[in-house]
PDB file of N, CA and C in Angstrom:
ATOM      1  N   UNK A   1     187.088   9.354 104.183  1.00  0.00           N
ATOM      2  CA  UNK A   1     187.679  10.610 104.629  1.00  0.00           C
ATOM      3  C   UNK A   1     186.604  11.694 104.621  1.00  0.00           C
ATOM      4  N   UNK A   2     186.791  12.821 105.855  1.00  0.00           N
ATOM      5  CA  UNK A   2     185.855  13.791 105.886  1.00  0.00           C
ATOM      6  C   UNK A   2     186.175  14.680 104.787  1.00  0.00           C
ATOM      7  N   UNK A   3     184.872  15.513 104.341  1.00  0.00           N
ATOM      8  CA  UNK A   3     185.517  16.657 103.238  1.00  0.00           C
ATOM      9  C   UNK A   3     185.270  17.793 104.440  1.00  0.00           C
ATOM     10  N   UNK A   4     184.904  19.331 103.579  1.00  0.00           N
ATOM     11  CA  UNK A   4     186.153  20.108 104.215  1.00  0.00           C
ATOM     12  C   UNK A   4     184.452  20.539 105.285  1.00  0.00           C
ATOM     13  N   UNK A   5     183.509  20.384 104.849  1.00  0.00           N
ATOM     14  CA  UNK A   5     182.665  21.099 105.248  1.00  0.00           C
ATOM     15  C   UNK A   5     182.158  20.075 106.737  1.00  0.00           C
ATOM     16  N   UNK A   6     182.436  18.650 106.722  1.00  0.00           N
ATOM     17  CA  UNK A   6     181.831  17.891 107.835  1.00  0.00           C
ATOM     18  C   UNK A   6     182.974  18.422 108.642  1.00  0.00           C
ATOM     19  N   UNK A   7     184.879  18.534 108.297  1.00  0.00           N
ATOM     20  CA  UNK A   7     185.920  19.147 109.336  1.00  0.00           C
ATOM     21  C   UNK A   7     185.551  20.108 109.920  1.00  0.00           C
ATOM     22  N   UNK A   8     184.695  21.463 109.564  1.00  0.00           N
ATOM     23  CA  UNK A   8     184.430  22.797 110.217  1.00  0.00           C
ATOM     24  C   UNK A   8     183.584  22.509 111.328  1.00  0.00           C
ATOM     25  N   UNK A   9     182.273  21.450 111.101  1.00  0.00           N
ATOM     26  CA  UNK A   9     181.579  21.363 112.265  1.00  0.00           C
ATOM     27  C   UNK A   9     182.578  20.608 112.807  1.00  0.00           C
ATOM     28  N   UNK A  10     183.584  19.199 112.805  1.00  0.00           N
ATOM     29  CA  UNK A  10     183.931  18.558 113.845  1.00  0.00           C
ATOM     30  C   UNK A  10     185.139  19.406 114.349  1.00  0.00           C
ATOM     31  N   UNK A  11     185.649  20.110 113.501  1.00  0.00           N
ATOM     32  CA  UNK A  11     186.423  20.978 115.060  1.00  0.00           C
ATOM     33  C   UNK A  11     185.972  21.912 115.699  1.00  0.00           C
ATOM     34  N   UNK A  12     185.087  22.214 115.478  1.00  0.00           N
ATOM     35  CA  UNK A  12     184.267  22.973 116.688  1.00  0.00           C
ATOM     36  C   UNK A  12     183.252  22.078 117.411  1.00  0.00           C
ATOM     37  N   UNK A  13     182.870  21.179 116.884  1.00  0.00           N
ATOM     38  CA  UNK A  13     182.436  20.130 118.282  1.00  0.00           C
ATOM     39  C   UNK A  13     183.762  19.485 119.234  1.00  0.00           C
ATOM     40  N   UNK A  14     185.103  19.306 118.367  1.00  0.00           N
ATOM     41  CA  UNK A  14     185.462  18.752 119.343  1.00  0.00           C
ATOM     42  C   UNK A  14     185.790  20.024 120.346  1.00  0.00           C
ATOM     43  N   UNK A  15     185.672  20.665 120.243  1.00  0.00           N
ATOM     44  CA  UNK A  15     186.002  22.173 121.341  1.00  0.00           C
ATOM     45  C   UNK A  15     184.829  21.920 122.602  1.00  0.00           C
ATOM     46  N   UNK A  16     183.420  20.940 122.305  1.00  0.00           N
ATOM     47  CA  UNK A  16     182.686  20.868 123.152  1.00  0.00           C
ATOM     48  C   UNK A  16     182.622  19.878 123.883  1.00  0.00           C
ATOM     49  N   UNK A  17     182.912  18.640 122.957  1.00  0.00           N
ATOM     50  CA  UNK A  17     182.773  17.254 123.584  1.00  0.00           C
ATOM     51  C   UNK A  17     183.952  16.324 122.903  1.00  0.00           C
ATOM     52  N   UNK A  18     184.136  14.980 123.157  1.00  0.00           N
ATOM     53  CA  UNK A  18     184.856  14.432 123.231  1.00  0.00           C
ATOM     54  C   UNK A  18     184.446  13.439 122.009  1.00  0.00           C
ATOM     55  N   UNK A  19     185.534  13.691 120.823  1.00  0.00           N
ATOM     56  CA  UNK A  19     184.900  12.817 119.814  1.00  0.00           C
ATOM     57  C   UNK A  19     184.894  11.214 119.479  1.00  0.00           C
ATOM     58  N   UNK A  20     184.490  10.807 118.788  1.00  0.00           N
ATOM     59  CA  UNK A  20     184.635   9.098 119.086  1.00  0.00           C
ATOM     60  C   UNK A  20     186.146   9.035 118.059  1.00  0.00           C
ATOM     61  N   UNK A  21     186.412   7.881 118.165  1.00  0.00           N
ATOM     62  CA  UNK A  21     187.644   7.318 117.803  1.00  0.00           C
ATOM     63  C   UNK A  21     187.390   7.447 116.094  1.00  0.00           C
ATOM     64  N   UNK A  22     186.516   7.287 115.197  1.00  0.00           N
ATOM     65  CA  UNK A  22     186.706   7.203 114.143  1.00  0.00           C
ATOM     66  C   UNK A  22     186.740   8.545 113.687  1.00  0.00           C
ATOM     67  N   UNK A  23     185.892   9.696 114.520  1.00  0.00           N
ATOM     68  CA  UNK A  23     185.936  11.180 114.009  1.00  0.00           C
ATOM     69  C   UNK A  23     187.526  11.309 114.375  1.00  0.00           C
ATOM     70  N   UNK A  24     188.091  11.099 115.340  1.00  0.00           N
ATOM     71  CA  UNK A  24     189.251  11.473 115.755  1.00  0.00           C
ATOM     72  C   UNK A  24     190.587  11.418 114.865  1.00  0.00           C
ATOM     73  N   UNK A  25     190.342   9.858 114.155  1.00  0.00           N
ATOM     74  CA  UNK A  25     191.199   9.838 113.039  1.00  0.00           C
ATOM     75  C   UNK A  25     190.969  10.439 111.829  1.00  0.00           C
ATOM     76  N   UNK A  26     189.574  10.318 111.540  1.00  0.00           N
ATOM     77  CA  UNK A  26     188.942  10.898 110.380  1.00  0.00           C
ATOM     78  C   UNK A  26     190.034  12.460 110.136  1.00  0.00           C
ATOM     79  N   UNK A  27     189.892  13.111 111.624  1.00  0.00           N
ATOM     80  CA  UNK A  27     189.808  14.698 111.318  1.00  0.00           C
ATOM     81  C   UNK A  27     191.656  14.976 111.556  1.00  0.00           C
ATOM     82  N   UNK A  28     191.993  13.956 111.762  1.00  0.00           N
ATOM     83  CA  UNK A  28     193.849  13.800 112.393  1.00  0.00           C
ATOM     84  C   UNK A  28     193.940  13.585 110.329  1.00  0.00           C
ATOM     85  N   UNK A  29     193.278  12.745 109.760  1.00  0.00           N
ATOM     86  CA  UNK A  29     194.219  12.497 108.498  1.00  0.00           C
ATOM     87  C   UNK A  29     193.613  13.837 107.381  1.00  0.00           C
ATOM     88  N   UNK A  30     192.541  14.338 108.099  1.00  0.00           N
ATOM     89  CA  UNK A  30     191.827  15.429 106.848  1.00  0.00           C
ATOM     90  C   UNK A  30     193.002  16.780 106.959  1.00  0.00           C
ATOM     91  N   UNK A  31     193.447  16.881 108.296  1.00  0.00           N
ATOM     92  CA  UNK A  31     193.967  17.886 108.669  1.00  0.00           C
ATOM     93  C   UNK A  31     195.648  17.600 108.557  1.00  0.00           C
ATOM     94  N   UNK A  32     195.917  16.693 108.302  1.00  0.00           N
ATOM     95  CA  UNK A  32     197.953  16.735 107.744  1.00  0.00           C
ATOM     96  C   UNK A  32     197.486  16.782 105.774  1.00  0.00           C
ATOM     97  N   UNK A  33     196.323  16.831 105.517  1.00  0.00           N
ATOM     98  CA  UNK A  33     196.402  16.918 104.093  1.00  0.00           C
ATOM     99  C   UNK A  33     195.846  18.169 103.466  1.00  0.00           C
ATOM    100  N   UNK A  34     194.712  18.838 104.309  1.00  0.00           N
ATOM    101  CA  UNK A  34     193.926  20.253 103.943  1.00  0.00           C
ATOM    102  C   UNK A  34     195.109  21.318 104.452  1.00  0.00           C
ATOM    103  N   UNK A  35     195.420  22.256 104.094  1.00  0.00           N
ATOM    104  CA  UNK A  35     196.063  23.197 104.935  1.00  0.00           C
ATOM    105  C   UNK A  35     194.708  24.698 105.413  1.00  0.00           C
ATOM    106  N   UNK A  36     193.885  24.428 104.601  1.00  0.00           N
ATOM    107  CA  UNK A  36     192.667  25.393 105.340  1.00  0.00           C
ATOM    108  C   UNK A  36     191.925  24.282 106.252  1.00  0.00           C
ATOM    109  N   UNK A  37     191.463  23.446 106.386  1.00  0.00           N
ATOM    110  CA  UNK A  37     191.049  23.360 107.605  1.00  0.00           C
ATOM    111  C   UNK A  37     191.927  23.120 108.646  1.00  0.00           C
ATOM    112  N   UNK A  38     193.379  23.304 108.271  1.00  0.00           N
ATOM    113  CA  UNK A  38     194.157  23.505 109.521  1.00  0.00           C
ATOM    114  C   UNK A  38     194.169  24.641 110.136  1.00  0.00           C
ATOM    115  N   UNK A  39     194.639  25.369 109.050  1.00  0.00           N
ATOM    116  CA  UNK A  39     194.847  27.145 109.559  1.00  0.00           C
ATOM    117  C   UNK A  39     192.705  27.087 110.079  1.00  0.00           C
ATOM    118  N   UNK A  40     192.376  27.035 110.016  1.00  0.00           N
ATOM    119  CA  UNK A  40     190.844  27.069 110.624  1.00  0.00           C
ATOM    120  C   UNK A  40     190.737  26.393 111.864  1.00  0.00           C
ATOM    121  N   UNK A  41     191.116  25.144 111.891  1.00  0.00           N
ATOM    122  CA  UNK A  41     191.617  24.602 113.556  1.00  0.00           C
ATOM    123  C   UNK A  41     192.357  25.451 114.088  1.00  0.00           C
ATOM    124  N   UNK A  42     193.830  26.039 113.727  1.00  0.00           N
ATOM    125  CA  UNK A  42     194.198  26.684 114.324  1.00  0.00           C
ATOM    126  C   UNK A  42     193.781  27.895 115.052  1.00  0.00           C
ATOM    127  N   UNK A  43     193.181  28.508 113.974  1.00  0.00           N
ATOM    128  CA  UNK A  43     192.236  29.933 114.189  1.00  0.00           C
ATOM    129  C   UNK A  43     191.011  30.117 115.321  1.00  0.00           C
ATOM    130  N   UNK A  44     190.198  28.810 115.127  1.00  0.00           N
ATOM    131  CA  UNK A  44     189.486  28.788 116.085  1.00  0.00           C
ATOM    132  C   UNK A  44     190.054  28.154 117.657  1.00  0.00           C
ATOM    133  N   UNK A  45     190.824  27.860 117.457  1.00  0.00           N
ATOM    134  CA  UNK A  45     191.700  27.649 119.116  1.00  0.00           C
ATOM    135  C   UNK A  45     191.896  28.676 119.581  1.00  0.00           C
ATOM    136  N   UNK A  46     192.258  29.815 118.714  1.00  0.00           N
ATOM    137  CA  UNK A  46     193.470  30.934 118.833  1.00  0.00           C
ATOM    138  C   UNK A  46     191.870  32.004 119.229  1.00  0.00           C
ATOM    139  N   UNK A  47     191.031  31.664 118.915  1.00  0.00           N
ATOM    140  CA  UNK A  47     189.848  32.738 119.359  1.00  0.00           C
ATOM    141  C   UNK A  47     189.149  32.135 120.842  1.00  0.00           C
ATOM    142  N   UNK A  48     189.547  30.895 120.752  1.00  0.00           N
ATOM    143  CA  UNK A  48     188.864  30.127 121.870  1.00  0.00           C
ATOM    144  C   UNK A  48     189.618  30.866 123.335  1.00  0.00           C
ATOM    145  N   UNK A  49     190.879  30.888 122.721  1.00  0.00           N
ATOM    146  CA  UNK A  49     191.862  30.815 124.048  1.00  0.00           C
ATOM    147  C   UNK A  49     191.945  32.385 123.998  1.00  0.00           C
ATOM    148  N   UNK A  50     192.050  33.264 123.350  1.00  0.00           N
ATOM    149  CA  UNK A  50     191.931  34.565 123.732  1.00  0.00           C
ATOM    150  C   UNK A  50     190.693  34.739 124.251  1.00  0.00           C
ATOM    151  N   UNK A  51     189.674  34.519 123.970  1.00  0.00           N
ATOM    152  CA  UNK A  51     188.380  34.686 124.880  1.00  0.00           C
ATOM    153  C   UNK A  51     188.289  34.485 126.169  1.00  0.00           C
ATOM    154  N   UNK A  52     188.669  32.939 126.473  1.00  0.00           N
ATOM    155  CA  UNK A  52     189.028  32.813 127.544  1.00  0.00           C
ATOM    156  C   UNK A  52     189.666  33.365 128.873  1.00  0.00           C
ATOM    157  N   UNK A  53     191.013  33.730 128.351  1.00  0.00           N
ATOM    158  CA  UNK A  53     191.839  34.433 128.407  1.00  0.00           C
ATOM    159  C   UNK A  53     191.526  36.535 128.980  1.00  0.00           C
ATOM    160  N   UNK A  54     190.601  36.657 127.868  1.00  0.00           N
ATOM    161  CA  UNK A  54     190.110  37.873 128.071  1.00  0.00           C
ATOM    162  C   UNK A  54     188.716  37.630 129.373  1.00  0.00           C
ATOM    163  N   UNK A  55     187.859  36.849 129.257  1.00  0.00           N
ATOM    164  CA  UNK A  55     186.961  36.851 130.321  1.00  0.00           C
ATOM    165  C   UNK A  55     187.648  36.396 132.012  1.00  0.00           C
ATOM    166  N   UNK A  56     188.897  35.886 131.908  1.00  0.00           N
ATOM    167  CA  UNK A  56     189.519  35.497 133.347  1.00  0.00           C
ATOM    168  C   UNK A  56     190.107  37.083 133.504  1.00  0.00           C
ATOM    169  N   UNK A  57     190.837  37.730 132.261  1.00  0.00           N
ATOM    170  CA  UNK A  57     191.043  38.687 132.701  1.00  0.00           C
ATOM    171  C   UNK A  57     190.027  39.602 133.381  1.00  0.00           C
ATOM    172  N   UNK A  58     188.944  39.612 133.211  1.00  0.00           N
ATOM    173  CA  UNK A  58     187.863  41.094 133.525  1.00  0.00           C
ATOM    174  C   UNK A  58     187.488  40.486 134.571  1.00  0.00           C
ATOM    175  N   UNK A  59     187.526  38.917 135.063  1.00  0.00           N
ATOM    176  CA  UNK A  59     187.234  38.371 136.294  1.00  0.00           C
ATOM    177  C   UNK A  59     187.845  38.969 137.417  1.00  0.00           C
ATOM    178  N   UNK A  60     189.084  39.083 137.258  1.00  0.00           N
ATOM    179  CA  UNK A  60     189.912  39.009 137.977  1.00  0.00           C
ATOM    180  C   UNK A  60     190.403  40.826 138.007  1.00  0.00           C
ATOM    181  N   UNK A  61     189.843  41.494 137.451  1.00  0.00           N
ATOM    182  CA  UNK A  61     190.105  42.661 137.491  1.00  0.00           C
ATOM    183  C   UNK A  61     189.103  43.527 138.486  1.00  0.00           C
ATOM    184  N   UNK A  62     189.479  44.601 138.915  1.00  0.00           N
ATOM    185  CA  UNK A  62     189.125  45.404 139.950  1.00  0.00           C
ATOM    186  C   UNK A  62     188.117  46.576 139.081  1.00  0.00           C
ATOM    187  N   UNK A  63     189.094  46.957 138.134  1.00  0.00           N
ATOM    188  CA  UNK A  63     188.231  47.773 137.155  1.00  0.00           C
ATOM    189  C   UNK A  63     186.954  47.336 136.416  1.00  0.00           C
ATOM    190  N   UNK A  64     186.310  48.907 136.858  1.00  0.00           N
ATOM    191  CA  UNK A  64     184.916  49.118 136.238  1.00  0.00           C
ATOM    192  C   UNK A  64     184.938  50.295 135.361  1.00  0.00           C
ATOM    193  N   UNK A  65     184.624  49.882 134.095  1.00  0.00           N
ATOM    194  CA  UNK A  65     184.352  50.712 133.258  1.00  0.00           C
ATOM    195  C   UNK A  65     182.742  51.089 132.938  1.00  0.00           C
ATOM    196  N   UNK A  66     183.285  52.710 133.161  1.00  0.00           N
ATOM    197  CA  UNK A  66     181.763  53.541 133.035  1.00  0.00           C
ATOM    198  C   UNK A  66     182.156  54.797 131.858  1.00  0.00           C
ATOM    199  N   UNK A  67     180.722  54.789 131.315  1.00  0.00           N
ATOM    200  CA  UNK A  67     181.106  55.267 129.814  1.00  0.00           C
ATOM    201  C   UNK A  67     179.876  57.289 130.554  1.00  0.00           C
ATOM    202  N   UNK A  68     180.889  58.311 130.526  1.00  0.00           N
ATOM    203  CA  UNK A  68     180.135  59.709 130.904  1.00  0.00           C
ATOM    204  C   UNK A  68     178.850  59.524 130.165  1.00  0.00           C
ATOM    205  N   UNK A  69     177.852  60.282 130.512  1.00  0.00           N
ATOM    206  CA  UNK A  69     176.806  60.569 130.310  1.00  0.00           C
ATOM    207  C   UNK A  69     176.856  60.914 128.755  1.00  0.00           C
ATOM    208  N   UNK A  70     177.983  61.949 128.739  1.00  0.00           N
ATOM    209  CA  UNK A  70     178.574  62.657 126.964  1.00  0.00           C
ATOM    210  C   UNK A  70     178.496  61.300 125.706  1.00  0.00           C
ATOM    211  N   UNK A  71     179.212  60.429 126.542  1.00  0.00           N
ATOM    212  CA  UNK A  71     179.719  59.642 125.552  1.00  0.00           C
ATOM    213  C   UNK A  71     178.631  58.404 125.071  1.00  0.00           C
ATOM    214  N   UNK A  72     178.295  58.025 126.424  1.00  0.00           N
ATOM    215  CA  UNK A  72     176.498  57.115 126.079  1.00  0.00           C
ATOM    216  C   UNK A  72     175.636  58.097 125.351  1.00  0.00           C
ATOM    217  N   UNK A  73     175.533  59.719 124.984  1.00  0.00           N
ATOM    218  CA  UNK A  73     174.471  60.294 124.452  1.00  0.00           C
ATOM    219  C   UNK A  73     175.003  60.173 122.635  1.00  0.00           C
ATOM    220  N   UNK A  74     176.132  60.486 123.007  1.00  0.00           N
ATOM    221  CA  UNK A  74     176.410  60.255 121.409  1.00  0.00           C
ATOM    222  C   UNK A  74     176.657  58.696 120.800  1.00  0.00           C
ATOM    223  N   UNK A  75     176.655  57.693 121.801  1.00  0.00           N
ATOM    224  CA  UNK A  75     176.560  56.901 121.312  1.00  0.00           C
ATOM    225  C   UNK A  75     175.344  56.464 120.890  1.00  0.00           C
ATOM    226  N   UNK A  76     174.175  56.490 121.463  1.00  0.00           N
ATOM    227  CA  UNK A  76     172.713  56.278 121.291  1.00  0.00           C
ATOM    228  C   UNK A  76     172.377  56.969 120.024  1.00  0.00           C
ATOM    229  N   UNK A  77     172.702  58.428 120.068  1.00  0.00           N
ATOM    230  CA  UNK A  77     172.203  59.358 119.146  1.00  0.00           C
ATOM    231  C   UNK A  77     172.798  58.479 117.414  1.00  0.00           C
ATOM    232  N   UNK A  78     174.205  58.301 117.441  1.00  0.00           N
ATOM    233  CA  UNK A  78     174.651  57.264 116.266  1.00  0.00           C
ATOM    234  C   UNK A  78     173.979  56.545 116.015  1.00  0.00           C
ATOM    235  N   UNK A  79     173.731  55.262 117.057  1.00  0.00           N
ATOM    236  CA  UNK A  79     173.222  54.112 116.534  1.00  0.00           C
ATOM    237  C   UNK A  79     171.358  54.498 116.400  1.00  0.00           C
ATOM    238  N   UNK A  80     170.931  55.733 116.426  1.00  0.00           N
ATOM    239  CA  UNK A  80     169.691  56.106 115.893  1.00  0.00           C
ATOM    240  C   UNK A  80     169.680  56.594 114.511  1.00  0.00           C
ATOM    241  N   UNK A  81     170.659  57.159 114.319  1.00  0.00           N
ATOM    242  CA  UNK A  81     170.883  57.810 113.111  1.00  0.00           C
ATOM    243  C   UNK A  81     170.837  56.665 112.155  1.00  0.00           C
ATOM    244  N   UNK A  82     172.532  55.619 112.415  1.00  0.00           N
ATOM    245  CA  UNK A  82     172.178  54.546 111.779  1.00  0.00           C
ATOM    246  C   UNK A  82     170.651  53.296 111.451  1.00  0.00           C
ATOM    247  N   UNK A  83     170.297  53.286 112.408  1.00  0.00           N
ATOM    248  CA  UNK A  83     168.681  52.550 112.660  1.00  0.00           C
ATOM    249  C   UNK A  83     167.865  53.305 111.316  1.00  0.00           C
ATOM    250  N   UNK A  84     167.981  54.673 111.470  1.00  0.00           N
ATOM    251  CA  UNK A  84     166.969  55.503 110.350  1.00  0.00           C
ATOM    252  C   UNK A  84     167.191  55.307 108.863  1.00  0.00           C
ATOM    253  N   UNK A  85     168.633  55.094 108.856  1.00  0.00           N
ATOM    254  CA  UNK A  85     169.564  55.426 107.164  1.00  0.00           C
ATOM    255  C   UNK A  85     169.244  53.921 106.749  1.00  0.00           C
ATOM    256  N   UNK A  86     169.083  52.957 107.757  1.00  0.00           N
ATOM    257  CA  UNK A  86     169.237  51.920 107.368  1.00  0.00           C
ATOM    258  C   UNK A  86     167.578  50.759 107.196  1.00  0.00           C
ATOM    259  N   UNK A  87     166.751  51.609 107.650  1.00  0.00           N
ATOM    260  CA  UNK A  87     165.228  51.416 107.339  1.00  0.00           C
ATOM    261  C   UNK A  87     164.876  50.397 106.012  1.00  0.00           C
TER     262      UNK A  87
END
């Protein structure tokens, strides 16, 4: 049986590729017995598919977001401030 740390990489590989038959069971019996690397399978689906989800949206959208001149100056000017404090 996998422990908890080989489950984190294999469910995020299987998100890439297609696992062999023994990872497959391996990670089917780790996961009706761990309840964190379930809620962690779950979690990372649930970020997979909102991402997704969010990049078809902006695909498919008409809108362009442009940030005023005002608002890019104070944003720059922040993240300088921060850059300095944080030296």
């Amino acid at each position: 049986m996998f422990n908890c740390k080989k489950m984190t990489y294999l469910v995020s590989e299987s998100l890439d590729r297609k696992l062999s038959l023994h990872q497959r069971m391996g990670m089917r019996i780790h996961l009706m017995m761990c309840k964190f690397c379930s809620r962690y399978q779950e979690q990372l689906l649930f970020l997979c598919k909102t991402a997704r989800l969010y990049s078809e949206s902006i695909e498919n959208s008409d809108l362009s977001i442009q940030l005023s001149s005002e608002v890019g100056k104070r944003i720059k000017e922040s993240m300088v401030r921060f850059l300095e404090k944080h030296k």
